[in-house]
N, C-alpha and C. Protein backbone atom coordinates (compact mmCIF):
# COMPACT_ATOMS: atom_id res chain seq x y z
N UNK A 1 95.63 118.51 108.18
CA UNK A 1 95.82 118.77 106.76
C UNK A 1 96.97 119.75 106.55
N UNK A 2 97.14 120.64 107.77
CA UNK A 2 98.08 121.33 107.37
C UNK A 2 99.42 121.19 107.60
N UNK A 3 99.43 120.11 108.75
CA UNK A 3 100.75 119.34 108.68
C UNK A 3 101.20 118.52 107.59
N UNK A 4 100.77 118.19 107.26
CA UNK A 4 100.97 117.25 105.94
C UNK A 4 101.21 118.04 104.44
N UNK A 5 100.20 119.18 104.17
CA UNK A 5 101.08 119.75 103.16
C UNK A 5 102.39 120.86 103.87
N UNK A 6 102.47 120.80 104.76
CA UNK A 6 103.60 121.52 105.18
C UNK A 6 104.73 120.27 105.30
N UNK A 7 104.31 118.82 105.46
CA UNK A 7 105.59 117.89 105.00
C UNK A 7 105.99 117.92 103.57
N UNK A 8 104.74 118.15 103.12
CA UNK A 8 104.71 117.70 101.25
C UNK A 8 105.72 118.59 101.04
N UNK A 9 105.54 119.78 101.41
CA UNK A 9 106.35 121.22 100.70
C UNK A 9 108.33 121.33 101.44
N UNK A 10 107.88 121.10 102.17
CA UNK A 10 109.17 120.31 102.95
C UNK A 10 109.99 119.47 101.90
N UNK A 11 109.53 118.01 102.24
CA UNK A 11 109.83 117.10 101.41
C UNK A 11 110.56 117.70 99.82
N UNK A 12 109.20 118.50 99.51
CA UNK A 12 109.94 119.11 98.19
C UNK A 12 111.06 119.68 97.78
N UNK A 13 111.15 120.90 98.72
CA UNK A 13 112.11 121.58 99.14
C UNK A 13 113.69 121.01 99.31
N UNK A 14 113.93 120.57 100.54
CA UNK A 14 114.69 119.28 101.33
C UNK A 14 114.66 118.48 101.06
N UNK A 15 114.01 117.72 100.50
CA UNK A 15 114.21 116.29 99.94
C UNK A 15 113.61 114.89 100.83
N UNK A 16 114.28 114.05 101.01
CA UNK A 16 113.73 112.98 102.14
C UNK A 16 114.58 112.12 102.41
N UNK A 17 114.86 111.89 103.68
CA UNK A 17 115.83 111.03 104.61
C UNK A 17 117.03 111.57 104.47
N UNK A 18 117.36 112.63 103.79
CA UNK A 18 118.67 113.79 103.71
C UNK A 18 119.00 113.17 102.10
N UNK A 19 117.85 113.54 101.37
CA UNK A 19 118.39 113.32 99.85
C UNK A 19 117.36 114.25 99.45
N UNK A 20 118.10 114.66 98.42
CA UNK A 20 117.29 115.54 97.91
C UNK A 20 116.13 114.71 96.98
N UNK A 21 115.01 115.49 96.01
CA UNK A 21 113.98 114.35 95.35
C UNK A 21 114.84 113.67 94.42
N UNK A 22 116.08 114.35 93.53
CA UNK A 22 116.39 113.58 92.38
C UNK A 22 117.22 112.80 92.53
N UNK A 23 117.53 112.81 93.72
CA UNK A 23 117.94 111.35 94.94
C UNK A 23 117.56 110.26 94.80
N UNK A 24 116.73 110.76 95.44
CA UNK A 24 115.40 109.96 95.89
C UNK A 24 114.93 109.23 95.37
N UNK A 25 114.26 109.76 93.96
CA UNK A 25 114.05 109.21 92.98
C UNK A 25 115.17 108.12 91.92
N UNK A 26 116.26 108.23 92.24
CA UNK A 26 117.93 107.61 92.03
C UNK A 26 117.91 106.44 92.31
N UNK A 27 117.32 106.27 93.85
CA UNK A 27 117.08 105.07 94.88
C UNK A 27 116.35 104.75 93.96
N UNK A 28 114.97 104.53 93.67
CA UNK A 28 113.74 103.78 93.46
C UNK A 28 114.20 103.13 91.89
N UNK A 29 114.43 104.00 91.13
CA UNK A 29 115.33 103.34 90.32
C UNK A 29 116.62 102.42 90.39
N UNK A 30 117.34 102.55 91.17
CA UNK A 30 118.33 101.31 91.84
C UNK A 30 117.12 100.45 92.26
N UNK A 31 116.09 100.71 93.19
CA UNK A 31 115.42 99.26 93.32
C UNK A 31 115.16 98.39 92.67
N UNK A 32 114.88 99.06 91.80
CA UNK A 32 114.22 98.27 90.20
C UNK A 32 115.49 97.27 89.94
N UNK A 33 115.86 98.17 89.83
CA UNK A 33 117.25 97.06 88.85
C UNK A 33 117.78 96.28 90.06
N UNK A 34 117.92 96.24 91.29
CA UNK A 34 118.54 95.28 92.13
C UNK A 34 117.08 93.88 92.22
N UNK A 35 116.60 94.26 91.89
CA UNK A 35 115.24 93.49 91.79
C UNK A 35 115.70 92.79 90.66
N UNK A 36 115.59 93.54 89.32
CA UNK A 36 115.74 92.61 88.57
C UNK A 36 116.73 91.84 88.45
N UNK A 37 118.31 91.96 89.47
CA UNK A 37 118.78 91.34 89.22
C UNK A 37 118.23 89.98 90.65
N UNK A 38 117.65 90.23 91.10
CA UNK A 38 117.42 88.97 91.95
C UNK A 38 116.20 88.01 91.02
N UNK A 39 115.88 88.68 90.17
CA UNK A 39 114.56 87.67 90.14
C UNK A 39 115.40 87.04 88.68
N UNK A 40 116.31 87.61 88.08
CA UNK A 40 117.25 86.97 87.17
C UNK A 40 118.20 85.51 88.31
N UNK A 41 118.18 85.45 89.32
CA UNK A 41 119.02 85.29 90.43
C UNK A 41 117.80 84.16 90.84
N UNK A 42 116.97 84.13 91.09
CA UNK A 42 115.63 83.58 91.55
C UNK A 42 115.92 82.38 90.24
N UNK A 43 115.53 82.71 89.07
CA UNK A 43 115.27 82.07 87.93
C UNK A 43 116.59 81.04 87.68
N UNK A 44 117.19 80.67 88.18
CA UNK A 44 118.45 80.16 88.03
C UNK A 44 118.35 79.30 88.92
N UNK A 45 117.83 79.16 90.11
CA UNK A 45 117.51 77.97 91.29
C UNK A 45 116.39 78.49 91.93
N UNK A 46 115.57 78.05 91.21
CA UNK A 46 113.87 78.23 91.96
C UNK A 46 113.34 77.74 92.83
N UNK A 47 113.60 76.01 93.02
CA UNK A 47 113.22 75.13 93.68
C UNK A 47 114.23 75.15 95.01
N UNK A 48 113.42 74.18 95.58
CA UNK A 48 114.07 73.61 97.33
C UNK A 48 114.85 74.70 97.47
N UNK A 49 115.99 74.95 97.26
CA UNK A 49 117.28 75.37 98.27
C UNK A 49 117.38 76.59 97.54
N UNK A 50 116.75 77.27 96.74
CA UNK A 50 117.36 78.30 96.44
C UNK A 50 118.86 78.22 95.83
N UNK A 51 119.59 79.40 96.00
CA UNK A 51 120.74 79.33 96.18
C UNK A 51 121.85 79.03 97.40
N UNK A 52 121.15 79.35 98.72
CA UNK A 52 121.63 79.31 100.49
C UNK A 52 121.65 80.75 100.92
N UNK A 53 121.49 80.31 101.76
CA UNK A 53 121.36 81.81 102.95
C UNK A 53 122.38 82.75 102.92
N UNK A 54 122.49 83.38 102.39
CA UNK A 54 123.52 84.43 102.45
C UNK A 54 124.40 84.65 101.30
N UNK A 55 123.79 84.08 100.27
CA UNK A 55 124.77 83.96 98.87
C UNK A 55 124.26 85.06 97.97
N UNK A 56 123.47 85.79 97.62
CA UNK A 56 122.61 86.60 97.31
C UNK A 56 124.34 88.20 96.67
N UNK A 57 125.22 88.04 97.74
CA UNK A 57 126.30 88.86 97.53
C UNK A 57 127.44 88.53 97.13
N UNK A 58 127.27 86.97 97.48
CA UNK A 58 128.50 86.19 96.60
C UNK A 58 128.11 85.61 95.17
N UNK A 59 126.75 85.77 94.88
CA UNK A 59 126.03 85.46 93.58
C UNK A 59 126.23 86.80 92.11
N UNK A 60 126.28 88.12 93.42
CA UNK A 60 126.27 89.56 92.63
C UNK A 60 127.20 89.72 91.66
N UNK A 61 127.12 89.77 90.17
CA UNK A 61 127.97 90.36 89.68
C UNK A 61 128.13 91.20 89.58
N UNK A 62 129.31 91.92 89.79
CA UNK A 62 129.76 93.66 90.01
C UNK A 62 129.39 94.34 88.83
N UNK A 63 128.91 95.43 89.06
CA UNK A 63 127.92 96.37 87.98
C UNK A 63 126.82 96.24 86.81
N UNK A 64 126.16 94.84 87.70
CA UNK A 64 124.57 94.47 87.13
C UNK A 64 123.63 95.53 86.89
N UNK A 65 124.19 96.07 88.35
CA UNK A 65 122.56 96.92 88.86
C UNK A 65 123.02 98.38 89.02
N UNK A 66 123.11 99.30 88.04
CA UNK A 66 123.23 100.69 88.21
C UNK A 66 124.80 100.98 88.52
N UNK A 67 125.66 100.01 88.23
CA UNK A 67 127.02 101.08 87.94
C UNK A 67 127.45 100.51 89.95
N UNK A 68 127.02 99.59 90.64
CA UNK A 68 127.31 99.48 91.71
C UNK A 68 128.29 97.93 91.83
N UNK A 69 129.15 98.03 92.10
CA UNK A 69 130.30 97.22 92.59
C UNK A 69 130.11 95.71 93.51
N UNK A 70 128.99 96.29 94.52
CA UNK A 70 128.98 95.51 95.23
C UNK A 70 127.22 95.44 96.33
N UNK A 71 126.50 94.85 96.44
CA UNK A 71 125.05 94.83 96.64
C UNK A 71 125.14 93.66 97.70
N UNK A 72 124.73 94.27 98.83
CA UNK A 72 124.63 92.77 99.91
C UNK A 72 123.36 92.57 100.14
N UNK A 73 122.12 92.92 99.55
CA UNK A 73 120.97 91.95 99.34
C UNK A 73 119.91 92.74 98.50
N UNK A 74 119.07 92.31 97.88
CA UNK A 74 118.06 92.89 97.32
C UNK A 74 117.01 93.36 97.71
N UNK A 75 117.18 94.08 98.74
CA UNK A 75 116.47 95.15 99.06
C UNK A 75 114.91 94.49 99.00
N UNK A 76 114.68 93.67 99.15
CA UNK A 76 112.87 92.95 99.30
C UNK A 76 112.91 91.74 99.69
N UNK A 77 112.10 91.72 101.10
CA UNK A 77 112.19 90.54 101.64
C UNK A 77 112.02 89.30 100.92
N UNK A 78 110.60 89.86 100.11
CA UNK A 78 110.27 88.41 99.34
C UNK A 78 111.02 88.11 98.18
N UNK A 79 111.59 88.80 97.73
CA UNK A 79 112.63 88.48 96.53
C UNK A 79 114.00 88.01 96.96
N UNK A 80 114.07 88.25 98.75
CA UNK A 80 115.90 87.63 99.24
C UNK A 80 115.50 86.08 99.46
N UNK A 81 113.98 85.75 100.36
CA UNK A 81 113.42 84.93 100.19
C UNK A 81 113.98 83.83 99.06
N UNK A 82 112.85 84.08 97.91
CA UNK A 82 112.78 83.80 96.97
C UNK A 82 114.02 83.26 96.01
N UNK A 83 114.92 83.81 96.50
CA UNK A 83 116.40 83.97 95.96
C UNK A 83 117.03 82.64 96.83
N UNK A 84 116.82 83.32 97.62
CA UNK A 84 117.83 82.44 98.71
C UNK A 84 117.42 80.99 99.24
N UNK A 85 116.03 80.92 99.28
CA UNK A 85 115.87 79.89 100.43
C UNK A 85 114.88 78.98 99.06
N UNK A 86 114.46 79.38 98.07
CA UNK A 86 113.79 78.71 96.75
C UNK A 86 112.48 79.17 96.95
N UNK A 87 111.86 78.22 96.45
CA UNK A 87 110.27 78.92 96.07
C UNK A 87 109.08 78.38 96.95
N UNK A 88 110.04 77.14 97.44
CA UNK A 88 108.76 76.18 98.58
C UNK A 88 109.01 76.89 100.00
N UNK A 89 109.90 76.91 100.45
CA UNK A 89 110.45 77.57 101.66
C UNK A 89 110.03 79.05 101.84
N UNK A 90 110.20 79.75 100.64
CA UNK A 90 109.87 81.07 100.95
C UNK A 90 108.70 81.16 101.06
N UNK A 91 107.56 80.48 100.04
CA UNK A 91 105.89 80.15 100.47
C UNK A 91 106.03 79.59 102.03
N UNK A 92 106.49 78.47 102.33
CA UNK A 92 106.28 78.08 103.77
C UNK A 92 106.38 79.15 104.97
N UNK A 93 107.09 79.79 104.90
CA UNK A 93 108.04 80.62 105.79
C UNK A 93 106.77 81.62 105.56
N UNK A 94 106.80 82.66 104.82
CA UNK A 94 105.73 84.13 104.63
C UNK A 94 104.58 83.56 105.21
N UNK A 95 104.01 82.17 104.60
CA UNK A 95 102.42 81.48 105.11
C UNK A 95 102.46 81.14 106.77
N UNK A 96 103.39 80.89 106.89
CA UNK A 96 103.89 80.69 108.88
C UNK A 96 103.53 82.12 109.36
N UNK A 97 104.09 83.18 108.29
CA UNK A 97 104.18 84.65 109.38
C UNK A 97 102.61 84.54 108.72
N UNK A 98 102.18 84.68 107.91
CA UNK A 98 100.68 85.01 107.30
C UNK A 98 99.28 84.13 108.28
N UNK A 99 99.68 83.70 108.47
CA UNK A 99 98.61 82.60 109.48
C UNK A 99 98.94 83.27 111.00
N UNK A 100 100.40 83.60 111.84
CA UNK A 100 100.17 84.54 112.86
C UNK A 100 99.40 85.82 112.60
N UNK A 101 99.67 86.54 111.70
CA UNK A 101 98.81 87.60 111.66
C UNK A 101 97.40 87.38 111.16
N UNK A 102 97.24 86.54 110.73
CA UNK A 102 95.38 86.35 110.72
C UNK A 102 94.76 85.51 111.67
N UNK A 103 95.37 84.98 112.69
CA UNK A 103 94.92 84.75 113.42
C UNK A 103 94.76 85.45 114.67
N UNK A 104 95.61 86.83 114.55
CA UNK A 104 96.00 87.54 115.69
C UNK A 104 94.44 88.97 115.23
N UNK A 105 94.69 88.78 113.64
CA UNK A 105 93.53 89.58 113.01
C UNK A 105 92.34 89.44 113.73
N UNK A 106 92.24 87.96 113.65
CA UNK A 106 90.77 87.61 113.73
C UNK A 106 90.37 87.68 115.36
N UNK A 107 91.49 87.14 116.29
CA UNK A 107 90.44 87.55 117.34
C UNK A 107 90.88 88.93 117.82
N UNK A 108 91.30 89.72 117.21
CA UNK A 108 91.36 91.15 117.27
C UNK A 108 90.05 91.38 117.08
N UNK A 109 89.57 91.03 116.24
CA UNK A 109 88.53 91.77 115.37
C UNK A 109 87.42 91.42 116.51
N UNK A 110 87.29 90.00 117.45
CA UNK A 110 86.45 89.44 117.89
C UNK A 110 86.21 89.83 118.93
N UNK A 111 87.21 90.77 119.41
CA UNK A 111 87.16 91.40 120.71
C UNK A 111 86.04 92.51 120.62
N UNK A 112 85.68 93.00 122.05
CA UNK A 112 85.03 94.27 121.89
C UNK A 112 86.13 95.42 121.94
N UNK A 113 85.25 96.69 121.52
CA UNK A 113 86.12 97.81 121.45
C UNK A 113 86.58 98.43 122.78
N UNK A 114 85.59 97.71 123.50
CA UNK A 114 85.82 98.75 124.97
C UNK A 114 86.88 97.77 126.11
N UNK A 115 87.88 96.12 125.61
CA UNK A 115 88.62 96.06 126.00
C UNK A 115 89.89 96.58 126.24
N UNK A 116 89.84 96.10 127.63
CA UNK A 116 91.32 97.20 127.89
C UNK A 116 92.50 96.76 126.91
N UNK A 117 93.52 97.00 126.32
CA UNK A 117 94.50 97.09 125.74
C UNK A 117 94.10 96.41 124.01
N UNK A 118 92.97 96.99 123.75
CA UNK A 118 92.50 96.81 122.51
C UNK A 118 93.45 97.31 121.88
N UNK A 119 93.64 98.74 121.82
CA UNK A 119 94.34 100.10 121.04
C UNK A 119 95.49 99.46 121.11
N UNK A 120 95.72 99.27 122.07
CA UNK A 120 97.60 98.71 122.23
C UNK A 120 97.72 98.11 120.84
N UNK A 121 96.81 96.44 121.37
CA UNK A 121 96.72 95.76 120.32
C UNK A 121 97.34 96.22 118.71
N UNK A 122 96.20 96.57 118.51
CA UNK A 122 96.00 97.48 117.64
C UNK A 122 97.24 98.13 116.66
N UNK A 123 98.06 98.92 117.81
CA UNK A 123 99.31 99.77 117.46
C UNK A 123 100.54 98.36 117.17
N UNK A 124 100.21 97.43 117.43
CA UNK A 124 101.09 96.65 117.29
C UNK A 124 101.18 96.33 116.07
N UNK A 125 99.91 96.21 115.31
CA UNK A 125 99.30 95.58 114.34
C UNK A 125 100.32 96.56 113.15
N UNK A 126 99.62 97.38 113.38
CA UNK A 126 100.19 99.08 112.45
C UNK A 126 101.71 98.86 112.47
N UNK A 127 102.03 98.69 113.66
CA UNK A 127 103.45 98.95 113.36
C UNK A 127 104.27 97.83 112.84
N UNK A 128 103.66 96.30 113.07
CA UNK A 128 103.88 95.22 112.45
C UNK A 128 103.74 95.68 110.56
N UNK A 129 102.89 96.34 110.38
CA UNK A 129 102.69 96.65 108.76
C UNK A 129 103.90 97.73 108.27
N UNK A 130 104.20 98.71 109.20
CA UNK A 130 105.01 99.51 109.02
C UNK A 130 106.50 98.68 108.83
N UNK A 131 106.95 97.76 109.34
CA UNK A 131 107.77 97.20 109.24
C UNK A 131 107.95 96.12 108.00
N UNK A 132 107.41 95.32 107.99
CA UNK A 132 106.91 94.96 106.61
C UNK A 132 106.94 95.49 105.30
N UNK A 133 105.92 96.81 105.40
CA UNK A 133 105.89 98.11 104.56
C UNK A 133 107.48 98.32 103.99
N UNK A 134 108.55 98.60 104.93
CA UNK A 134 110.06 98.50 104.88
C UNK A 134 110.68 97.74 104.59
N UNK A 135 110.36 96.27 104.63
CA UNK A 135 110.78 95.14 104.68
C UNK A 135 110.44 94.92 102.77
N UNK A 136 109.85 95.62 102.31
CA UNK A 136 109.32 95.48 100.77
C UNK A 136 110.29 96.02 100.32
N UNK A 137 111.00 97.12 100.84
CA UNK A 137 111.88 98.36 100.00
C UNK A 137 113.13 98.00 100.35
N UNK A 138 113.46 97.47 101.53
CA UNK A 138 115.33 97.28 101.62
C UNK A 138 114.89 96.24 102.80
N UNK A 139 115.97 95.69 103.51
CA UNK A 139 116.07 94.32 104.21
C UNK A 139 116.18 94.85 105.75
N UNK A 140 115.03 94.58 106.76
CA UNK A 140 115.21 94.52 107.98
C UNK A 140 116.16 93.83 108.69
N UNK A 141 116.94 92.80 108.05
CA UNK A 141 117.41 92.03 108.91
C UNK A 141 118.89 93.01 109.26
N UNK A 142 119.55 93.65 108.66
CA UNK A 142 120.82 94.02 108.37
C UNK A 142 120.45 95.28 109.31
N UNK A 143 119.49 95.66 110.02
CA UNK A 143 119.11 96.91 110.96
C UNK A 143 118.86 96.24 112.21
N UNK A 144 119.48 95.59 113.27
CA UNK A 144 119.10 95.19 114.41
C UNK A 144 117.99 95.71 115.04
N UNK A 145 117.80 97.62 115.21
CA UNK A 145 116.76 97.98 115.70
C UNK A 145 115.24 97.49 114.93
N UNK A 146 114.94 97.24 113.30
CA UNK A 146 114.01 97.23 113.13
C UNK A 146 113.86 95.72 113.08
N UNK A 147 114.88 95.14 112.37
CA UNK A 147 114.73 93.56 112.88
C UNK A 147 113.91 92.66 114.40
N UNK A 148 114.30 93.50 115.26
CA UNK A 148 113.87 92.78 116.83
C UNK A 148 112.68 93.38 116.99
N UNK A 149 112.33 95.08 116.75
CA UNK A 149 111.40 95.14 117.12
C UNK A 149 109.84 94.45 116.01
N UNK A 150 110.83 94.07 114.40
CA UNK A 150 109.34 93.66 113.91
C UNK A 150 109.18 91.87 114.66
N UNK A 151 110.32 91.42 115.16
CA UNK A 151 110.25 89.93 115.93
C UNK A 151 108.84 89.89 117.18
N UNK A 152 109.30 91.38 117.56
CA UNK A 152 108.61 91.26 118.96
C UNK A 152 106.79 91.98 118.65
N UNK A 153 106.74 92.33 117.51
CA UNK A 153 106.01 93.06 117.61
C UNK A 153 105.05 91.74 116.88
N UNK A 154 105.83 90.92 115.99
CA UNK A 154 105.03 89.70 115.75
C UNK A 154 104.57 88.82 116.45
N UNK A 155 105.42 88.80 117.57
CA UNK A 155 105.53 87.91 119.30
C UNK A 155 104.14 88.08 119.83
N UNK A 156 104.23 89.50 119.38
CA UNK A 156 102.78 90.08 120.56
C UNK A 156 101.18 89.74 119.78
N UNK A 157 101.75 89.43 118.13
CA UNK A 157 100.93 89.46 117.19
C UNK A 157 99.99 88.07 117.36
N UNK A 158 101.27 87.25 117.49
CA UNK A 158 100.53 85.35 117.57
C UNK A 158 100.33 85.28 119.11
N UNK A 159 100.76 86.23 120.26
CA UNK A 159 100.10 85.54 121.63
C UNK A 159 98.36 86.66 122.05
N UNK A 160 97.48 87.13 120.72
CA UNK A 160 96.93 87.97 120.87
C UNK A 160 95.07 86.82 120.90
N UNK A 161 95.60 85.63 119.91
CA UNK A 161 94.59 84.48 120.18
C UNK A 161 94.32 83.73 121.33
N UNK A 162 96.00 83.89 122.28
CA UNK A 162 95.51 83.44 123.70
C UNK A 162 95.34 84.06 124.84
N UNK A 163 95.27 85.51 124.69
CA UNK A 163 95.09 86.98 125.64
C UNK A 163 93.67 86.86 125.40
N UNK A 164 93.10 86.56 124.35
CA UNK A 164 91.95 86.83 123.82
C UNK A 164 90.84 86.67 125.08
N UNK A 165 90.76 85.26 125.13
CA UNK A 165 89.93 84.84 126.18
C UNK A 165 90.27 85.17 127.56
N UNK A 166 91.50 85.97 128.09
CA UNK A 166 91.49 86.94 129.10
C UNK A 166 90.58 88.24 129.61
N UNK A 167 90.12 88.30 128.53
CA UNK A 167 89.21 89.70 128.31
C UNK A 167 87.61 89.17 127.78
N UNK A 168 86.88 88.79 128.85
CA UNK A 168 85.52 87.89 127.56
C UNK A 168 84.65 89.20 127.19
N UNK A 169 84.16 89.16 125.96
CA UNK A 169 83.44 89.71 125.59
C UNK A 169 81.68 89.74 126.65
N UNK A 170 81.05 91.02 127.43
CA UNK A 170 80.35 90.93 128.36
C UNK A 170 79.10 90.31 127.48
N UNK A 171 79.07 91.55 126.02
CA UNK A 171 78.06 91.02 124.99
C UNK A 171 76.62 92.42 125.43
N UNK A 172 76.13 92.35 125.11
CA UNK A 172 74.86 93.67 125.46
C UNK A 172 74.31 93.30 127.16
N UNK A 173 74.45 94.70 127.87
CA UNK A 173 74.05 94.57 129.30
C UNK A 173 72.30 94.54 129.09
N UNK A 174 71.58 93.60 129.80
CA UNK A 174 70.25 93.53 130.09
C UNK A 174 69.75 94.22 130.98
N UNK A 175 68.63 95.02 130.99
CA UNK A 175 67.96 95.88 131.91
C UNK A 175 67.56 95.16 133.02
């Protein structure tokens, strides 16, 4: 507890990620509006094809979104999605990653606690969300480091249904 209000007061102080709060707060407001200009952007080719992969900056008109010139993606996966690839594709695509992770959920869940590399598991899971979590606010792909590791960390996510039965559950020891 006391690390944490000693970040809070920090944070306050200093600011966050080397911005100060009224920074900070600067950003979240640019989100907004780069948002709205994608889902203005979305609404214009909804279906099949979107607009194409990578047009999202050749689509931008200069000073839509907060007085900025030039925007190379909208900062949210599901809205570059959405933008880019249309409205069936981007459902297909998220439901592909959404079905590895519930299936990686479920025999997570099915395991016992006292398998070995449960926790691992586990941390993968977290950090798969943590990435994601990021992936809501600005674009993983344009960061090589967080890009590969959320690839691999999904890798580990869908081969966790066939590790599964590596480890059998013993079930209650009998006297």
């Amino acid at each position: 507890l006391g690390v944490i209000s000693a970040l809070g007061v920090a944070g306050l102080n200093w600011g966050f990620g080397g911005r100060s709060l009224g920074e900070a707060f600067q950003t979240i407001t640019l989100r907004f509006d780069v948002w709205r200009v994608a889902i203005d952007m979305f609404g214009d080719n909804p279906w099949w094809i979107g607009s194409g992969l990578g047009t999202f900056t050749l689509l931008y008109e200069p000073f839509t979104a907060a007085n900025y010139p030039y925007l190379a993606h909208p900062h949210n996966l599901v809205l570059m999605f959405a933008t880019e690839l249309g409205l069936p594709m981007a459902i297909l695509f998220l439901a592909m990653v959404g079905l590895i992770v519930f299936r990686g959920v479920k025999a997570l869940m099915a395991s016992s606690a006292s398998e070995p590399g449960q926790l691992v598991l586990a941390a993968y899971y977290l950090g798969f969300v943590g990435v994601m979590g990021f992936a809501m606010f600005d674009i993983s792909f344009y960061d090589a480091r967080v890009n590969v590791l959320g690839w691999l960390m999904l890798a580990v996510i869908q081969s966790t249904p066939a590790l599964a039965p590596a480890y059998p559950n013993p079930g209650p020891k009998s006297a």
